[in-house]
N, C-alpha and C. Protein backbone atom coordinates (compact mmCIF):
# COMPACT_ATOMS: atom_id res chain seq x y z
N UNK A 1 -36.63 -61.71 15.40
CA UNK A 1 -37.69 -60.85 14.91
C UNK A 1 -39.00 -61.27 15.58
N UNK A 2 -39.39 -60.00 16.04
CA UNK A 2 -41.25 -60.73 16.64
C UNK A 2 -42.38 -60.57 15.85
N UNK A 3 -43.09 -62.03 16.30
CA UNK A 3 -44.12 -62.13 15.77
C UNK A 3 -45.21 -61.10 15.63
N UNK A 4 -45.85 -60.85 14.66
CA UNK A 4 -46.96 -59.91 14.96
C UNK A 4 -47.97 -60.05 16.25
N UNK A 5 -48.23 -61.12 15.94
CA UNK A 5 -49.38 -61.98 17.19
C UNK A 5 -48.31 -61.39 18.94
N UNK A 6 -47.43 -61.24 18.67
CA UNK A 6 -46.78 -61.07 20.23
C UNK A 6 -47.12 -59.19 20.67
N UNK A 7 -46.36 -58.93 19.35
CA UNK A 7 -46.29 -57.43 19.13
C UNK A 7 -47.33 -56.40 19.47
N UNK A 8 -48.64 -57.21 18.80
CA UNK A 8 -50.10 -56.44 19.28
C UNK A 8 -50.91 -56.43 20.37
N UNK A 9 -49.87 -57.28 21.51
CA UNK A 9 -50.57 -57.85 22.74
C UNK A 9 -49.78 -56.61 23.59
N UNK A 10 -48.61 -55.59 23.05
CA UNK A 10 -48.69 -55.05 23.93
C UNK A 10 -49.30 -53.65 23.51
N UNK A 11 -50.31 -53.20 23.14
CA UNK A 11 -50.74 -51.95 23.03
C UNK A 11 -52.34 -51.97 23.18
N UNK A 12 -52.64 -51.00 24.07
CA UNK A 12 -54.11 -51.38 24.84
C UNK A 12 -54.87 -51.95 25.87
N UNK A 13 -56.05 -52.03 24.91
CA UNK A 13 -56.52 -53.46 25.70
C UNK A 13 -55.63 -54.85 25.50
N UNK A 14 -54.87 -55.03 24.75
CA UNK A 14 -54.17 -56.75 24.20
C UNK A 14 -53.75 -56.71 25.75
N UNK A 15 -53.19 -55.79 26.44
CA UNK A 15 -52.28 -56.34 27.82
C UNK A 15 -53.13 -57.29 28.39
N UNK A 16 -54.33 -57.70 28.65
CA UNK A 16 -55.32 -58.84 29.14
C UNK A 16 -55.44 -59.80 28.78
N UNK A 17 -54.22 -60.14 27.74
CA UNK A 17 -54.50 -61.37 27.04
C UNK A 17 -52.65 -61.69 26.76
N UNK A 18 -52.49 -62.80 27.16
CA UNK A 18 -51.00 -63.50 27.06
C UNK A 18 -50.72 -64.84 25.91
N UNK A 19 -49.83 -64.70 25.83
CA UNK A 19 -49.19 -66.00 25.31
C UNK A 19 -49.14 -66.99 25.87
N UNK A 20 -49.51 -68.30 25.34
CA UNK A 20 -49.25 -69.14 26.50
C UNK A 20 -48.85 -70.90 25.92
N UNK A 21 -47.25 -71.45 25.99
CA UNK A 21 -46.55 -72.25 25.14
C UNK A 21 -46.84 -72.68 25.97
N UNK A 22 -47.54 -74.43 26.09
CA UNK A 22 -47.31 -75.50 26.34
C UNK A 22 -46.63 -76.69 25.45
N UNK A 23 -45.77 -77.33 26.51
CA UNK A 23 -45.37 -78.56 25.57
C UNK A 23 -46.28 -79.96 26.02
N UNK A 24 -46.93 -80.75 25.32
CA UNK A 24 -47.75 -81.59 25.19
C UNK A 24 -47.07 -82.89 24.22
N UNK A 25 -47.36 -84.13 25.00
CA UNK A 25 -46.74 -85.79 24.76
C UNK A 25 -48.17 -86.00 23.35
N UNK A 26 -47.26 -86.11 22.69
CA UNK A 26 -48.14 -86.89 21.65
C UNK A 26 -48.51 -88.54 21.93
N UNK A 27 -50.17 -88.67 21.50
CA UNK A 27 -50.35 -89.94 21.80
C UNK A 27 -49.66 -90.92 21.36
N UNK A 28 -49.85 -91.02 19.75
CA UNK A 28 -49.26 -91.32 18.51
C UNK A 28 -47.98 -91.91 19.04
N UNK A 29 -47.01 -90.88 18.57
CA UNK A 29 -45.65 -91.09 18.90
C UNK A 29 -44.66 -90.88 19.90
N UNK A 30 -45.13 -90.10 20.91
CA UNK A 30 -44.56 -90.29 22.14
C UNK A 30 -43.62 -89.12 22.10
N UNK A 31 -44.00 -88.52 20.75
CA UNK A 31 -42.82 -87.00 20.59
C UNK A 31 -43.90 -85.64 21.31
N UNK A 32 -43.10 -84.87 21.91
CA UNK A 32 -43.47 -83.72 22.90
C UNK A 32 -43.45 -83.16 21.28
N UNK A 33 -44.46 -81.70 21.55
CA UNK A 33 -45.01 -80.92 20.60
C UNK A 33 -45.35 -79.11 21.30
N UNK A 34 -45.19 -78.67 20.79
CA UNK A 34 -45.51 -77.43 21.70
C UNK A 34 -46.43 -76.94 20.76
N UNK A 35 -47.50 -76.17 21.75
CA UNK A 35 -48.91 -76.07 21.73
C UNK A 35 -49.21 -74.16 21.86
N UNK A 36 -49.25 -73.51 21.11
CA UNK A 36 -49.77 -71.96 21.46
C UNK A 36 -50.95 -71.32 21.44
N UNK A 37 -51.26 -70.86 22.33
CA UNK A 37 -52.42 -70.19 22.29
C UNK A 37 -52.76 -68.87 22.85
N UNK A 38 -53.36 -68.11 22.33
CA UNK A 38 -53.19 -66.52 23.11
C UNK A 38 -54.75 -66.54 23.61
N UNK A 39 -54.67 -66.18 25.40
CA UNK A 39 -56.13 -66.53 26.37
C UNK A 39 -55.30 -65.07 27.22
N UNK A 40 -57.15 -65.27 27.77
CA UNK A 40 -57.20 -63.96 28.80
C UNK A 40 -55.91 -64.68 29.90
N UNK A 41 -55.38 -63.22 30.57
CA UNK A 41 -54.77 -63.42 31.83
C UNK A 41 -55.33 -63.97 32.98
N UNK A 42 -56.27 -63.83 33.00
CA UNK A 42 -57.10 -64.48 34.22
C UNK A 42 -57.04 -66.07 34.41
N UNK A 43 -57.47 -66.40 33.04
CA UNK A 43 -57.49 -68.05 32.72
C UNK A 43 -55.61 -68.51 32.64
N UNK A 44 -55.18 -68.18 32.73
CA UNK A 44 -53.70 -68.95 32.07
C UNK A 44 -53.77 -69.98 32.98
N UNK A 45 -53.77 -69.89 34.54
CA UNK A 45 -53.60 -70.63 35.81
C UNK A 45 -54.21 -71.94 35.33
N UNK A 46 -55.49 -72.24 35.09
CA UNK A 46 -56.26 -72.97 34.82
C UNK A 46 -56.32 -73.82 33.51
N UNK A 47 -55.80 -73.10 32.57
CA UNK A 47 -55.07 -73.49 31.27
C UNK A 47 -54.25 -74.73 31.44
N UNK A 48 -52.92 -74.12 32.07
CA UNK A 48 -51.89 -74.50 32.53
C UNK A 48 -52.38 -76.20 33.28
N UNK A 49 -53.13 -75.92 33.99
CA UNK A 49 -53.41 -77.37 35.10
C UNK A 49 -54.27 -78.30 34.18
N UNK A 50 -54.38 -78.00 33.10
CA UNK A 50 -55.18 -79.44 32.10
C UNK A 50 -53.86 -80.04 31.84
């Protein structure tokens, strides 16, 4: 079943703006965590390289 948050990205203007799952090392414990955030298309590239 999809999320709403996915669903409304495709009608309109939302197409300019993506999903974007990173998985990220916790300091703490050393356990990977996945990270979501919905950003313009333009930025993902740059997102991505932090």
């Amino acid at each position: 079943m999809a999320k709403k948050a996915v669903a409304s990205l495709q009608s309109g203007e939302g197409r300019s703006y993506a999903k974007v799952i990173k998985m990220v090392k916790s300091p703490k414990t050393g356990a990977y965590m996945f990270q979501e955030e919905i950003i313009h298309v333009e930025k993902v590239k740059e997102h991505l390289a932090k």
